[in-house]
C-alpha atoms as a PDB file:
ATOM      1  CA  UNK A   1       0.000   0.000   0.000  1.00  0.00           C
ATOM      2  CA  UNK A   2       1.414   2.972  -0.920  1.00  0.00           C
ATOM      3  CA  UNK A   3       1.969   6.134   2.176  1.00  0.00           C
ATOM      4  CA  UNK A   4      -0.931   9.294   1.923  1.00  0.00           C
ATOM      5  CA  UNK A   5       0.924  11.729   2.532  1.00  0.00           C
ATOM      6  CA  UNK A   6      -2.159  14.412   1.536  1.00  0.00           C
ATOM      7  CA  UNK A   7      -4.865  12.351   3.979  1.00  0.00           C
ATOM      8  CA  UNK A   8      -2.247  12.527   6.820  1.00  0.00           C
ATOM      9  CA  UNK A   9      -2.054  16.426   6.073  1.00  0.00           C
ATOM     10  CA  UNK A  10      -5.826  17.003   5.727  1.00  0.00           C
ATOM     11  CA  UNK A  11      -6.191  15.089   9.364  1.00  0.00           C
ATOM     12  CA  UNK A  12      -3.609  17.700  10.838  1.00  0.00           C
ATOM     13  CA  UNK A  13      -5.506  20.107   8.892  1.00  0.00           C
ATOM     14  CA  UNK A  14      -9.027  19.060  10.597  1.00  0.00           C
ATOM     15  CA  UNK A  15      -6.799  19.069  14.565  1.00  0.00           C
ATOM     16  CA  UNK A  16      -5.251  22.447  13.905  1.00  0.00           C
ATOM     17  CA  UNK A  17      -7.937  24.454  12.446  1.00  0.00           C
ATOM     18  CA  UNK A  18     -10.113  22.978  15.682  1.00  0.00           C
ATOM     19  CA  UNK A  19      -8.212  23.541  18.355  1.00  0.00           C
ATOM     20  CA  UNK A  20      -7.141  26.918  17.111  1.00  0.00           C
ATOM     21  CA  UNK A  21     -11.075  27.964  16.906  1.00  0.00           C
ATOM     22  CA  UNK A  22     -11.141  26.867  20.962  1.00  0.00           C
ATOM     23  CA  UNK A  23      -7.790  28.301  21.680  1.00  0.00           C
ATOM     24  CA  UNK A  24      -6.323  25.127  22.324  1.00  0.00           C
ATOM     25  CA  UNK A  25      -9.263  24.475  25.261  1.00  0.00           C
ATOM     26  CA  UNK A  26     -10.232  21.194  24.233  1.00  0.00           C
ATOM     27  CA  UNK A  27      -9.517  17.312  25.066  1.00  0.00           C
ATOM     28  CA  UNK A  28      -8.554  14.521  22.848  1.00  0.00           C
ATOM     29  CA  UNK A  29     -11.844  13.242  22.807  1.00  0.00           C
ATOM     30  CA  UNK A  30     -13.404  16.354  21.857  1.00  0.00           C
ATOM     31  CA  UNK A  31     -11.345  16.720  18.743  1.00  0.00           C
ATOM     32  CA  UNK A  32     -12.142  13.263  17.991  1.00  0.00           C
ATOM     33  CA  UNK A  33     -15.903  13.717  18.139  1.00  0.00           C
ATOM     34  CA  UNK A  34     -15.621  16.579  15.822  1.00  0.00           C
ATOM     35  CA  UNK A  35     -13.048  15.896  13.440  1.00  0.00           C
ATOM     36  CA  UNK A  36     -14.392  12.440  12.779  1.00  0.00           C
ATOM     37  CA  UNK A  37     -10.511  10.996  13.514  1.00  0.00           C
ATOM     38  CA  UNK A  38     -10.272   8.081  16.130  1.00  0.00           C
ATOM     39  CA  UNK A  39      -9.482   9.415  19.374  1.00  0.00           C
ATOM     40  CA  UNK A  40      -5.362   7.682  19.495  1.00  0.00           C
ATOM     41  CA  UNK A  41      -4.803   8.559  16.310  1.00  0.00           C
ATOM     42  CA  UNK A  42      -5.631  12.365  17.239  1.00  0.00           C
ATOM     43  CA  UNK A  43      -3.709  11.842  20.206  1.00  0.00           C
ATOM     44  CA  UNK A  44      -0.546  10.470  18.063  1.00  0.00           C
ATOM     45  CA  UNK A  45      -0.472  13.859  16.204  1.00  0.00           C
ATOM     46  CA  UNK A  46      -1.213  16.256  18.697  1.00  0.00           C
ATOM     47  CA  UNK A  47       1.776  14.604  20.393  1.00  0.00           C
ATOM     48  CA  UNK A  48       3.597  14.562  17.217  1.00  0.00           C
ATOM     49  CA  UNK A  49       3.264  17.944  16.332  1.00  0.00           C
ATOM     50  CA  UNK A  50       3.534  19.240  19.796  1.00  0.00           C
ATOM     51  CA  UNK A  51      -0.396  20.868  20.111  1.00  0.00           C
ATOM     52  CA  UNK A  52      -1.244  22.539  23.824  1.00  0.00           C
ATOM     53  CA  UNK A  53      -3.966  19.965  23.914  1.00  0.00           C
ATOM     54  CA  UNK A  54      -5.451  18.811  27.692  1.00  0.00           C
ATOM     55  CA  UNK A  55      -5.270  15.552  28.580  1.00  0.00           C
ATOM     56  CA  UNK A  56      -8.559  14.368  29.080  1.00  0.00           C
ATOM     57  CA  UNK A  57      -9.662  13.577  33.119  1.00  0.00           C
ATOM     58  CA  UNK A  58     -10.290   9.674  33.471  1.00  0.00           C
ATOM     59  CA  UNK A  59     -11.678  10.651  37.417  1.00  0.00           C
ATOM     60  CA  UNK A  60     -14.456  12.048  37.659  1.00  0.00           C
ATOM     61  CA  UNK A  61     -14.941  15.499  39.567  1.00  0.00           C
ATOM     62  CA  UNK A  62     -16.276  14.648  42.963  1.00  0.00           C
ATOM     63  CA  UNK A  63     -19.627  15.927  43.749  1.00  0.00           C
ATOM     64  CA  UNK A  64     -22.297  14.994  46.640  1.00  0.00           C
ATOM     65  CA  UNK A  65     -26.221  16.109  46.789  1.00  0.00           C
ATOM     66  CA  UNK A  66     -26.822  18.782  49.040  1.00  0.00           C
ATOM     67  CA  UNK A  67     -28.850  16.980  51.709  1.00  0.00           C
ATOM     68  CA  UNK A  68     -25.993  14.123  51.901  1.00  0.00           C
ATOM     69  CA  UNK A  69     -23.787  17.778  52.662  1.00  0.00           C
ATOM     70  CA  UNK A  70     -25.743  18.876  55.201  1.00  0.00           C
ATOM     71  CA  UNK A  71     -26.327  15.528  56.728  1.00  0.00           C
ATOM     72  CA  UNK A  72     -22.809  14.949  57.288  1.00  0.00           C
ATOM     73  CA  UNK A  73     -22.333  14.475  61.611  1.00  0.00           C
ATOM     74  CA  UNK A  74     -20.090  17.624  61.854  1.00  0.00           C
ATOM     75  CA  UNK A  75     -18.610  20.706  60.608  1.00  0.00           C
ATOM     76  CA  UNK A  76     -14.951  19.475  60.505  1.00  0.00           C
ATOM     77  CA  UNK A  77     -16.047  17.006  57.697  1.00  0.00           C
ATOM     78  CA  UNK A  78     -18.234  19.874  56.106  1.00  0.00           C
ATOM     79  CA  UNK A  79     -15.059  21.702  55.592  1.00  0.00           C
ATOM     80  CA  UNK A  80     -12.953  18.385  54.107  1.00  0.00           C
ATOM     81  CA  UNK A  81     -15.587  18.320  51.121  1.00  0.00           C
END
């Protein structure tokens, strides 16, 4: 099979022209989604190329319902949340 060159341009193309329209404020996945390029091989070139890209957060952000807040036995563990 013979190397494309242009297709391997036009996918740098579609990463660059995306995360300069967000100013760089965008994940991996997000470029994926909206470039239509699987998510390592966007990953490969933003590496590659060395784009300001976040990494996207595997944990998700902590949160607990408001009654299970104020339920909590004392104020000490209020202020740990």
């Amino acid at each position: 099979m013979r190397p494309r060159p242009f297709k391997d341009l036009a996918r740098r193309f579609l990463i660059r022209r995306y995360g300069i329209s967000v100013n760089w404020n965008c994940t991996y996945r997000e470029i994926a989604q909206v470039t239509g390029i699987p998510e390592a091989r966007v990953s490969r070139i933003c590496r590659q190329h060395g784009y300001p890209v976040e990494h996207d957060n595997q944990r998700p952000v902590p949160y607990m319902p408001v009654d299970k807040f104020f339920a909590l036995p004392n104020s000490v563990a209020r202020n740990l949340y």
